[in-house]
C-alpha atoms as a PDB file:
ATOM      1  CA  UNK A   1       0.000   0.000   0.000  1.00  0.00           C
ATOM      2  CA  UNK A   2       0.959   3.425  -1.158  1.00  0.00           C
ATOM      3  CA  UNK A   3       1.817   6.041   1.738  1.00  0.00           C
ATOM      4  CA  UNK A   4       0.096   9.163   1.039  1.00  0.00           C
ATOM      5  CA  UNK A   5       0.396  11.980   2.823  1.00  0.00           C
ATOM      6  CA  UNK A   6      -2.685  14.603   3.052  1.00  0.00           C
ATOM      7  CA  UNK A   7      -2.408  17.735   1.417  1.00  0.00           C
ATOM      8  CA  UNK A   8      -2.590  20.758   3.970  1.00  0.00           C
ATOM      9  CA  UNK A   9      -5.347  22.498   5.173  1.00  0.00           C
ATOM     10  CA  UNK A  10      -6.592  26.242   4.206  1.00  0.00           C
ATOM     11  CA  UNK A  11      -5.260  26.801   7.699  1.00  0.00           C
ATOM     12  CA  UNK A  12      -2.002  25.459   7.614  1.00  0.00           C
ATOM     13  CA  UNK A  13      -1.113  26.699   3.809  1.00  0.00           C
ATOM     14  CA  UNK A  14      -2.414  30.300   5.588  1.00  0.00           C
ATOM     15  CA  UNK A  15      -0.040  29.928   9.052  1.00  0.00           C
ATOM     16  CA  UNK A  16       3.131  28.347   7.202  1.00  0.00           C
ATOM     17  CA  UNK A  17       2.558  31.523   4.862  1.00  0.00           C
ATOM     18  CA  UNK A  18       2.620  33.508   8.244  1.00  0.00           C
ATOM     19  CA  UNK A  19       5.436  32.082   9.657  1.00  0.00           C
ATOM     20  CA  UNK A  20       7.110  32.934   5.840  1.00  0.00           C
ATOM     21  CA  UNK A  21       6.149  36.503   6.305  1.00  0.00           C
ATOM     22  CA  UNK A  22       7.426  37.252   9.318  1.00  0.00           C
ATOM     23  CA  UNK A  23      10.411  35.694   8.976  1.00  0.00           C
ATOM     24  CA  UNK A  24      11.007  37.781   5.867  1.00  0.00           C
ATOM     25  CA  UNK A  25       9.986  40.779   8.123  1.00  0.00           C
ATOM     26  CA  UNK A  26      12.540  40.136  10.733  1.00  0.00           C
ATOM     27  CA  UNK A  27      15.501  39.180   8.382  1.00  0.00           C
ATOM     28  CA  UNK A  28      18.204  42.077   8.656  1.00  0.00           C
ATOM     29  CA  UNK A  29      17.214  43.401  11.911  1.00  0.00           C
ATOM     30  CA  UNK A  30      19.909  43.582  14.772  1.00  0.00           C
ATOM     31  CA  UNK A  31      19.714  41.457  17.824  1.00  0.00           C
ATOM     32  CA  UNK A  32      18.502  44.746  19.741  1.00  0.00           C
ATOM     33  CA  UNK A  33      15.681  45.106  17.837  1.00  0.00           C
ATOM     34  CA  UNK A  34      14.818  41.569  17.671  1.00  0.00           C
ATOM     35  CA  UNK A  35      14.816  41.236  21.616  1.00  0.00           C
ATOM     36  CA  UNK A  36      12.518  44.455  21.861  1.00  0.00           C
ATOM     37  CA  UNK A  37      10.243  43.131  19.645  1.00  0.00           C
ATOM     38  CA  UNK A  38      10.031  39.562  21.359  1.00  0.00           C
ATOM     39  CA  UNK A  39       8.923  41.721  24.153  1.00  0.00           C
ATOM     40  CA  UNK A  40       6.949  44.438  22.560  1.00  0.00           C
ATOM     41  CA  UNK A  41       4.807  41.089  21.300  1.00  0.00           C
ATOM     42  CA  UNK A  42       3.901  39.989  24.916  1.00  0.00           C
ATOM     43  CA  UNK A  43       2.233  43.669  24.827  1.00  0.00           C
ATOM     44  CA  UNK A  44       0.579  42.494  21.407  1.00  0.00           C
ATOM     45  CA  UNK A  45       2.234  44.854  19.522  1.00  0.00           C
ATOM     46  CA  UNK A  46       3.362  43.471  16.277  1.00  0.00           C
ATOM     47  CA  UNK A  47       5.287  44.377  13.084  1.00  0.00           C
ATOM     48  CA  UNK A  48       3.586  45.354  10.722  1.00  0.00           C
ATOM     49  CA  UNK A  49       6.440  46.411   7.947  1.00  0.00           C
ATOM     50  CA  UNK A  50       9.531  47.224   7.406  1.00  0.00           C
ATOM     51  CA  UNK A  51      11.144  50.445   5.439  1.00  0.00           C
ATOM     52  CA  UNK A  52      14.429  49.593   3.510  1.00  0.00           C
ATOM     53  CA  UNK A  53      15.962  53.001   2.607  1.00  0.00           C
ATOM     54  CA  UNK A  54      18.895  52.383   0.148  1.00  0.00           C
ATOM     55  CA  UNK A  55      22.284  52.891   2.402  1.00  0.00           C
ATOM     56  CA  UNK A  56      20.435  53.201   5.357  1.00  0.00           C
ATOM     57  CA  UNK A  57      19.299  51.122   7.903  1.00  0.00           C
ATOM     58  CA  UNK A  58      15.835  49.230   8.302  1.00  0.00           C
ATOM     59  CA  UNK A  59      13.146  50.930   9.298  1.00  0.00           C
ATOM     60  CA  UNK A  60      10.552  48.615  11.593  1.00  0.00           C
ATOM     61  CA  UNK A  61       7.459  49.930  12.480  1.00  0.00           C
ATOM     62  CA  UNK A  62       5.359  48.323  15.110  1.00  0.00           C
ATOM     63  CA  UNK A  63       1.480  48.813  15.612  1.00  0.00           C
ATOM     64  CA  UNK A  64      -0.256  48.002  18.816  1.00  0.00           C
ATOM     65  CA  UNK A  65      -3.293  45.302  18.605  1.00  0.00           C
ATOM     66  CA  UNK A  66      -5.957  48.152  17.894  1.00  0.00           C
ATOM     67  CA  UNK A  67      -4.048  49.943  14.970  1.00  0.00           C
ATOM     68  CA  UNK A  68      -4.558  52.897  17.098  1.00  0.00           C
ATOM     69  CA  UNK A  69      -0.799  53.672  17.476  1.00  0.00           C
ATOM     70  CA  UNK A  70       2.451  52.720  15.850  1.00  0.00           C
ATOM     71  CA  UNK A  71       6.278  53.096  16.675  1.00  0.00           C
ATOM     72  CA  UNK A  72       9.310  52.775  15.290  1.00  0.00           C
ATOM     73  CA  UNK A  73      12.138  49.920  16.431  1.00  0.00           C
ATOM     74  CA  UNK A  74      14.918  51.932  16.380  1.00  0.00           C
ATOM     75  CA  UNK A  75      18.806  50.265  15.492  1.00  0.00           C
ATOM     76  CA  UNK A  76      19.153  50.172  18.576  1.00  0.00           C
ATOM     77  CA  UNK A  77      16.664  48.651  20.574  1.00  0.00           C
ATOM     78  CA  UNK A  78      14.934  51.722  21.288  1.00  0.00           C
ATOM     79  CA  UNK A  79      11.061  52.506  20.860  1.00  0.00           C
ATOM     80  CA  UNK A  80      10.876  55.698  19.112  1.00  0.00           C
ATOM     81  CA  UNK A  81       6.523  56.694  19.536  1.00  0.00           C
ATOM     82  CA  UNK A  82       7.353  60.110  17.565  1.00  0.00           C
ATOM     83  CA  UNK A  83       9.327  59.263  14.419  1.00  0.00           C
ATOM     84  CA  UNK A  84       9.579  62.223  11.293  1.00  0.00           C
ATOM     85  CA  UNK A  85       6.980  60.620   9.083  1.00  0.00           C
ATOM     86  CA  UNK A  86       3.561  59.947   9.273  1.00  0.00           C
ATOM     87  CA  UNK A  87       1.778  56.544   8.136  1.00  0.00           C
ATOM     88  CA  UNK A  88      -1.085  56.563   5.540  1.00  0.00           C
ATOM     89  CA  UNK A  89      -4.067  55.157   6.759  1.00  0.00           C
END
């Protein structure tokens, strides 16, 4: 007998895409940043995108869970709640 395997669920194609997501998100950000936002996420704020300015360094922006204020993860480590742009909504 032939071992198949099931194809994935709706749900699992949509989490594994996720996980692929925010992977990508996170790739090129310094260990600072990446230990703020570990805890910035137990506040359930979460990143939402990254800016990649040519010769500069990534820009992370973080929203909190009602979208009703964002921040940007500085190099650093640093949470920066006034930064010099403004986000279309």
């Amino acid at each position: 007998m032939e071992n198949k395997e099931r194809p994935p669920s709706a749900r699992e194609r949509r989490k594994a895409q996720q996980q692929e997501d925010d992977a990508r998100l996170k790739a090129g950000l310094t260990p600072a940043q990446l230990a703020t936002l570990h805890t910035m996420e137990q506040f359930r704020w979460t990143l939402r995108f990254v800016r990649r300015p040519m010769f500069l360094q990534p820009v992370a922006v973080l929203f909190n869970r009602d979208d009703s204020r964002y921040a940007v993860l500085e190099a650093d480590g640093s949470i920066n709640e006034s930064p010099d742009f403004k986000i279309r909504t």
